[in-house]
C-alpha atoms as a PDB file:
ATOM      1  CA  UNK A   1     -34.580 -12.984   1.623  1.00  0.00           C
ATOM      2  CA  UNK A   2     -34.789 -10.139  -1.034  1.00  0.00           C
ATOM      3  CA  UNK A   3     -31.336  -8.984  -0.682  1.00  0.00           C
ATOM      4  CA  UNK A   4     -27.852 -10.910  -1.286  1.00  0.00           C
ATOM      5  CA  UNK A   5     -24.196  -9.508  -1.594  1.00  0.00           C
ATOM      6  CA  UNK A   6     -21.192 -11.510  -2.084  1.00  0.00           C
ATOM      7  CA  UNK A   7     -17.676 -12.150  -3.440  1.00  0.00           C
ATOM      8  CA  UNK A   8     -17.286 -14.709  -5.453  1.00  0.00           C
ATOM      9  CA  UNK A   9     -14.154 -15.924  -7.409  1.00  0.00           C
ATOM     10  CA  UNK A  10     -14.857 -16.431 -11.264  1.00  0.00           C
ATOM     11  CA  UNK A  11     -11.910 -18.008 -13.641  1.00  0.00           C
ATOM     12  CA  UNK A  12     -12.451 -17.312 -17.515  1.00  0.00           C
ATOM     13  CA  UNK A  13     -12.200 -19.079 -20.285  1.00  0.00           C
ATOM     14  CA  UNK A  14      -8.197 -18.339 -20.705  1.00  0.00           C
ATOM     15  CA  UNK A  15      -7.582 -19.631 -17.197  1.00  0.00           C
ATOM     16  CA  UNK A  16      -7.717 -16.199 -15.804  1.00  0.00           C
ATOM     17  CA  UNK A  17      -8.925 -15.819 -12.097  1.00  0.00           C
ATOM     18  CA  UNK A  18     -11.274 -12.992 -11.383  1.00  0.00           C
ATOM     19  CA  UNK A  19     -12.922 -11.528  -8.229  1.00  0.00           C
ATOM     20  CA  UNK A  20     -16.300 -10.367  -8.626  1.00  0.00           C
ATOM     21  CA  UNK A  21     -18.107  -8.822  -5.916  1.00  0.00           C
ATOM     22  CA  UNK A  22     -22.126  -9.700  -6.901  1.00  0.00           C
ATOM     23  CA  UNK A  23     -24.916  -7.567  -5.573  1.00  0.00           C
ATOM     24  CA  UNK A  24     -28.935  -8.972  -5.778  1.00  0.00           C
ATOM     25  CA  UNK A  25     -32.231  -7.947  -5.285  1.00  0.00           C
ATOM     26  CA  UNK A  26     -35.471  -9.713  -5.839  1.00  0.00           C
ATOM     27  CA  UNK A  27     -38.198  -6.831  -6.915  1.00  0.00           C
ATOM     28  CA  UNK A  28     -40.978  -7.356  -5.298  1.00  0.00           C
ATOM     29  CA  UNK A  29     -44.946  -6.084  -6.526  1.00  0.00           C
ATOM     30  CA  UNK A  30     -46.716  -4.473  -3.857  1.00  0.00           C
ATOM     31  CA  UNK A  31     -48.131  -7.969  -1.995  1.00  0.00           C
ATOM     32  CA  UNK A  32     -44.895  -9.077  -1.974  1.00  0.00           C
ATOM     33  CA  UNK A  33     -44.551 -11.464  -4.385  1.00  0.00           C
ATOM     34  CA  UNK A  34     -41.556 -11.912  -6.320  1.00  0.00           C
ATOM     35  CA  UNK A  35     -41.480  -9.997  -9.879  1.00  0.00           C
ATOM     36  CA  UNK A  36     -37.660 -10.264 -11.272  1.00  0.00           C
ATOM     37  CA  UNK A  37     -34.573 -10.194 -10.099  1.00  0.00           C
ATOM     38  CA  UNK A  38     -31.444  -7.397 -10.765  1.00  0.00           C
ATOM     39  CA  UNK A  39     -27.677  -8.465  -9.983  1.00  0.00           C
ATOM     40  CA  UNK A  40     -24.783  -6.336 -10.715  1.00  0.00           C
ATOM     41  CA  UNK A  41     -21.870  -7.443 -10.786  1.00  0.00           C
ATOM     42  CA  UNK A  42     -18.011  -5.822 -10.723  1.00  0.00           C
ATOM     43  CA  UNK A  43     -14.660  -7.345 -11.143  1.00  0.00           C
ATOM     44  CA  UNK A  44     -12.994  -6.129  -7.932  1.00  0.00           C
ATOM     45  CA  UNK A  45     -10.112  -8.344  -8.496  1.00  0.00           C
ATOM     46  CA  UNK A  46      -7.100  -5.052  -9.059  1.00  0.00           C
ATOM     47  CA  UNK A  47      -8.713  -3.504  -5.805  1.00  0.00           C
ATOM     48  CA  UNK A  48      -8.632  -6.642  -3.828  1.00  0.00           C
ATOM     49  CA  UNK A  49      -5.050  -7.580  -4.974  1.00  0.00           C
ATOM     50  CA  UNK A  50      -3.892  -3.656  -4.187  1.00  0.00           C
ATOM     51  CA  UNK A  51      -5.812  -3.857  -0.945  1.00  0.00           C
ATOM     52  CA  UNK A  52      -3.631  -6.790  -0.230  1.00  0.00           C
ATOM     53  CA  UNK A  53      -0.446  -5.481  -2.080  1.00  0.00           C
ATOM     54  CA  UNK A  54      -0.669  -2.710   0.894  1.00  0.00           C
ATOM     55  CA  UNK A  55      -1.184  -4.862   4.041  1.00  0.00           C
ATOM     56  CA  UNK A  56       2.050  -7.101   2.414  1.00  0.00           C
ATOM     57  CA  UNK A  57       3.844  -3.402   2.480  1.00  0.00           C
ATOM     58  CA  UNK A  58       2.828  -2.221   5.264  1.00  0.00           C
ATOM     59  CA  UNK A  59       4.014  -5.374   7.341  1.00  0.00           C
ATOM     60  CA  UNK A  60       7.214  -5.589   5.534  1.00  0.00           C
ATOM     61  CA  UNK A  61       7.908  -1.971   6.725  1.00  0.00           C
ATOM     62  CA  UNK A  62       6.975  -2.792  10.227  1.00  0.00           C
ATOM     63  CA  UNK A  63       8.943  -5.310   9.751  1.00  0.00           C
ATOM     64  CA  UNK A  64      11.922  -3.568   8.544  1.00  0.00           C
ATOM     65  CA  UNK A  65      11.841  -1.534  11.336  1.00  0.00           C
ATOM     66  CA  UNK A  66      10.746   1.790   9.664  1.00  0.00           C
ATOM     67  CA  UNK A  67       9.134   4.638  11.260  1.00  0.00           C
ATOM     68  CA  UNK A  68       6.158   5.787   9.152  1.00  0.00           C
ATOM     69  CA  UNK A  69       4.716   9.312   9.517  1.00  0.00           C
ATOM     70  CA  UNK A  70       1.874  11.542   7.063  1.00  0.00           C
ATOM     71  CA  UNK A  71       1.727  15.005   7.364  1.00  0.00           C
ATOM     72  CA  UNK A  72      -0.242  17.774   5.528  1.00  0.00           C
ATOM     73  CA  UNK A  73       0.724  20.381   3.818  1.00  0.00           C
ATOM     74  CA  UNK A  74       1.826  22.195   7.387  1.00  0.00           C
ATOM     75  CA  UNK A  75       3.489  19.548   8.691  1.00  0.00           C
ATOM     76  CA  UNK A  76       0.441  18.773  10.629  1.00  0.00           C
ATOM     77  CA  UNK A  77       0.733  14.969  11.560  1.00  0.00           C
ATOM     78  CA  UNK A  78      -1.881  12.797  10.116  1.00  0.00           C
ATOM     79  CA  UNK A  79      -1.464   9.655  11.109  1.00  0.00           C
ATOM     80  CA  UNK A  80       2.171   7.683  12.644  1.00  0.00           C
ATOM     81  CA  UNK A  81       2.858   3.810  12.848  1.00  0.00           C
ATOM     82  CA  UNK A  82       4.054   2.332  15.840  1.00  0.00           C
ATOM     83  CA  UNK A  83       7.646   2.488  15.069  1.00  0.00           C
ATOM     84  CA  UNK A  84       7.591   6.273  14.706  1.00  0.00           C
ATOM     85  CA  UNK A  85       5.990   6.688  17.784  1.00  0.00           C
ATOM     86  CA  UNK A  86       8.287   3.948  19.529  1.00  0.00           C
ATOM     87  CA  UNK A  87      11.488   6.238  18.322  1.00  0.00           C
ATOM     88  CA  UNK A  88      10.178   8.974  19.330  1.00  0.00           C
ATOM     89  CA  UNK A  89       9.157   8.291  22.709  1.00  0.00           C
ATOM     90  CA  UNK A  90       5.212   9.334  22.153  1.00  0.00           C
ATOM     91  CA  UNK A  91       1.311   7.963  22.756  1.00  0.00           C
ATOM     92  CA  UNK A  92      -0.087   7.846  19.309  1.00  0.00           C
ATOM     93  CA  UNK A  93      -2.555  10.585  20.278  1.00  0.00           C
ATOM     94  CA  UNK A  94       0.553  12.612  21.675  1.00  0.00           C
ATOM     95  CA  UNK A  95       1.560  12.867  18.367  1.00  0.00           C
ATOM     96  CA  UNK A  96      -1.154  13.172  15.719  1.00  0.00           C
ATOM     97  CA  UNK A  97      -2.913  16.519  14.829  1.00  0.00           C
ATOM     98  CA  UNK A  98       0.405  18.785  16.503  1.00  0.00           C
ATOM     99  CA  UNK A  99       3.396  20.133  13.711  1.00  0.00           C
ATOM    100  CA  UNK A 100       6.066  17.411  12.592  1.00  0.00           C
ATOM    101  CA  UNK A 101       8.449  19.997  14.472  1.00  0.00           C
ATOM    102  CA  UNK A 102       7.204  18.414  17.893  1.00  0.00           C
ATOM    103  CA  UNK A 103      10.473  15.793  16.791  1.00  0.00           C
ATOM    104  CA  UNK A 104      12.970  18.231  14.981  1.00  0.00           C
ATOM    105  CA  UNK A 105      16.185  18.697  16.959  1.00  0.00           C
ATOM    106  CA  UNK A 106      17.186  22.121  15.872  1.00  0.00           C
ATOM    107  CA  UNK A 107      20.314  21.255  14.955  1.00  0.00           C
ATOM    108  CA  UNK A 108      20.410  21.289  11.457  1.00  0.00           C
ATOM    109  CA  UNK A 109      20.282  25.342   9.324  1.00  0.00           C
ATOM    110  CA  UNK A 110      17.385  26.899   8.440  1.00  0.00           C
ATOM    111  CA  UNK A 111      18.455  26.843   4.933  1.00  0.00           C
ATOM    112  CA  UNK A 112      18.545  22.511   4.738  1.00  0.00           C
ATOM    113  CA  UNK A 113      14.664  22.663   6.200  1.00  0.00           C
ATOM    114  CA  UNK A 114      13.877  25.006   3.561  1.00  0.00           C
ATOM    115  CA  UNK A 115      15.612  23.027   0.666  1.00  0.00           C
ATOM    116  CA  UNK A 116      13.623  19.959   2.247  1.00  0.00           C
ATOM    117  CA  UNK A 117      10.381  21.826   1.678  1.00  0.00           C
ATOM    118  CA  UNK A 118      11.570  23.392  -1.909  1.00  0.00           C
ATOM    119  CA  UNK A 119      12.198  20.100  -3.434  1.00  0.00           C
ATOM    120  CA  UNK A 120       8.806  18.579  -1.577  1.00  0.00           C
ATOM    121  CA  UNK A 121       6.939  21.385  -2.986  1.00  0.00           C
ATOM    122  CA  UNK A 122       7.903  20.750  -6.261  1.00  0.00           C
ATOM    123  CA  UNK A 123       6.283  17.538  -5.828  1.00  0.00           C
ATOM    124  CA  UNK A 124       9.464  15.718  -5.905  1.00  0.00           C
ATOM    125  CA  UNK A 125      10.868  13.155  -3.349  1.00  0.00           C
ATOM    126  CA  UNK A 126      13.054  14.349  -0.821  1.00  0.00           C
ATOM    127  CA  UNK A 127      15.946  11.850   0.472  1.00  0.00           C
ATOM    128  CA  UNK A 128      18.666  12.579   3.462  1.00  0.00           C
ATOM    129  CA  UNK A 129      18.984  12.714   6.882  1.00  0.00           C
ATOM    130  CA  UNK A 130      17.704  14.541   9.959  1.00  0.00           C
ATOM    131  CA  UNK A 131      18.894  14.661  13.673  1.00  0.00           C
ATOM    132  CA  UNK A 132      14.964  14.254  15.447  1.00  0.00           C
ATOM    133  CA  UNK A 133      14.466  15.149  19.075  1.00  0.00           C
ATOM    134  CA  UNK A 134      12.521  12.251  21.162  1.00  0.00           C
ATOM    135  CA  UNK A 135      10.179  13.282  23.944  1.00  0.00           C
ATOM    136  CA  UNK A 136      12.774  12.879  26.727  1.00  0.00           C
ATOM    137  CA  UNK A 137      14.373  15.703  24.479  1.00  0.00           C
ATOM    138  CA  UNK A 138      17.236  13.051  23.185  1.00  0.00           C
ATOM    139  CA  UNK A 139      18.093  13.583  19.774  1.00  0.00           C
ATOM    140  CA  UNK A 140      18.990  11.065  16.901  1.00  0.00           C
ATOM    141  CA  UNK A 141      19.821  10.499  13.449  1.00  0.00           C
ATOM    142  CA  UNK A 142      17.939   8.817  11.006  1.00  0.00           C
ATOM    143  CA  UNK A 143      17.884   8.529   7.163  1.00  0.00           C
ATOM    144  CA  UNK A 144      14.848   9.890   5.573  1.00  0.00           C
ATOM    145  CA  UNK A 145      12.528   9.804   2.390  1.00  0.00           C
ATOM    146  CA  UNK A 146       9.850  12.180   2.052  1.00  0.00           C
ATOM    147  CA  UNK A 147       6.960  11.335  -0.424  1.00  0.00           C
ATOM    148  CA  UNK A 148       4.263  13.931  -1.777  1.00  0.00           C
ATOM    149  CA  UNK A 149       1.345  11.784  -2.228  1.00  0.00           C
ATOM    150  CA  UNK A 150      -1.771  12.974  -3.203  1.00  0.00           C
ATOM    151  CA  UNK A 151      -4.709  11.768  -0.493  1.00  0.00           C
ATOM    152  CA  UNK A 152      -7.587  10.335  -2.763  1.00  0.00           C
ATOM    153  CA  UNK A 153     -10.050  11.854   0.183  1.00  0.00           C
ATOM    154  CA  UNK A 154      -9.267  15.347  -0.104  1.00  0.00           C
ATOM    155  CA  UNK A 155      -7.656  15.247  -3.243  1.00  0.00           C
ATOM    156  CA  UNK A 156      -4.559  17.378  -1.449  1.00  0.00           C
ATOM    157  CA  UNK A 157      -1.393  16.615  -1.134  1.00  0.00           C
ATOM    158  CA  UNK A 158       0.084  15.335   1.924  1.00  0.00           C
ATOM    159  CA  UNK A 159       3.407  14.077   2.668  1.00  0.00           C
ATOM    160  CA  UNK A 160       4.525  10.462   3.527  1.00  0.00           C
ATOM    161  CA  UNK A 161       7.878  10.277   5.223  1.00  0.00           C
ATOM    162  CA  UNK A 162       9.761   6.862   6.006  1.00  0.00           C
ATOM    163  CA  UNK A 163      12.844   7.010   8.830  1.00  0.00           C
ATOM    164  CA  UNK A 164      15.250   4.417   9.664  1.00  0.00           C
ATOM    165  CA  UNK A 165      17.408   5.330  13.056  1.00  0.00           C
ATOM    166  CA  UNK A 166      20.913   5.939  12.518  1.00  0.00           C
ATOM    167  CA  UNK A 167      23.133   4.010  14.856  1.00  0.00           C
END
């Protein structure tokens, strides 16, 4: 076979563990007989650990019992875990690509949405409650941090809000 990727784990001389992720290719002539070989290789060991850093974090909130929401800049919803949908009272595909107002309950001024969105747009985070509206057109109250995060895709900034009912 002329092709071969893999991860392999690598400890240095200090006692250091790294993961390197190897690629190789045999270069063939034109009969197909082996010339030389080329392998690169790239410590991948802070993007693994990071990769795995989130999935802890990301159970831990599920866990917790946290309702997890991104929007854009709009308030257009880009993605919702389980827990915000299961709040709320929506289908995951009821929820993502309409405005985060689908769950406001109206019942807070004008002016506190528009301080939420001054200090957001100021790329600060934004901490305090809301009183949301679930589909059956219940409301609640929940405590709330709002995140500007910056999505490495689009290189825009989108907005990462975490929500813990309020009994």
């Amino acid at each position: 076979e002329s092709e071969q990727d893999f991860i392999y784990t690598n400890v240095t001389k200090a006692g250091d563990t790294l993961i390197c992720s190897w690629v190789n290719r045999v270069i063939k002539d034109k009969d197909g007989e082996p010339q030389f070989y080329i392998s690169i290789v790239k410590d991948v060991t802070k993007e693994l650990y990071k990769t795995d850093l989130i999935k802890q974090l990301s159970y831990a909130v599920e866990k917790a019992g946290y309702a997890v929401v991104e929007t854009d800049r709009e308030g257009i919803i880009l993605s919702a875990n389980e827990q915000f949908n299961l709040i709320n009272g929506y289908q995951h595909d009821e929820l993502i690509g309409k405005n985060i107002n689908i769950i406001n309950g109206r019942k807070l001024t004008k002016a506190y949405y528009k301080s939420v969105w001054q200090t957001l747009s100021s790329g600060e985070t934004w901490d305090g409650e809301f009183i949301n509206k679930k589909k059956d057109g219940s409301t609640y109250r929940c405590q709330s941090t709002i995140v500007p995060v910056i999505n490495e895709w689009t290189n825009k900034v989108d907005y990462l809000g975490i929500q813990k009912e309020i009994e």
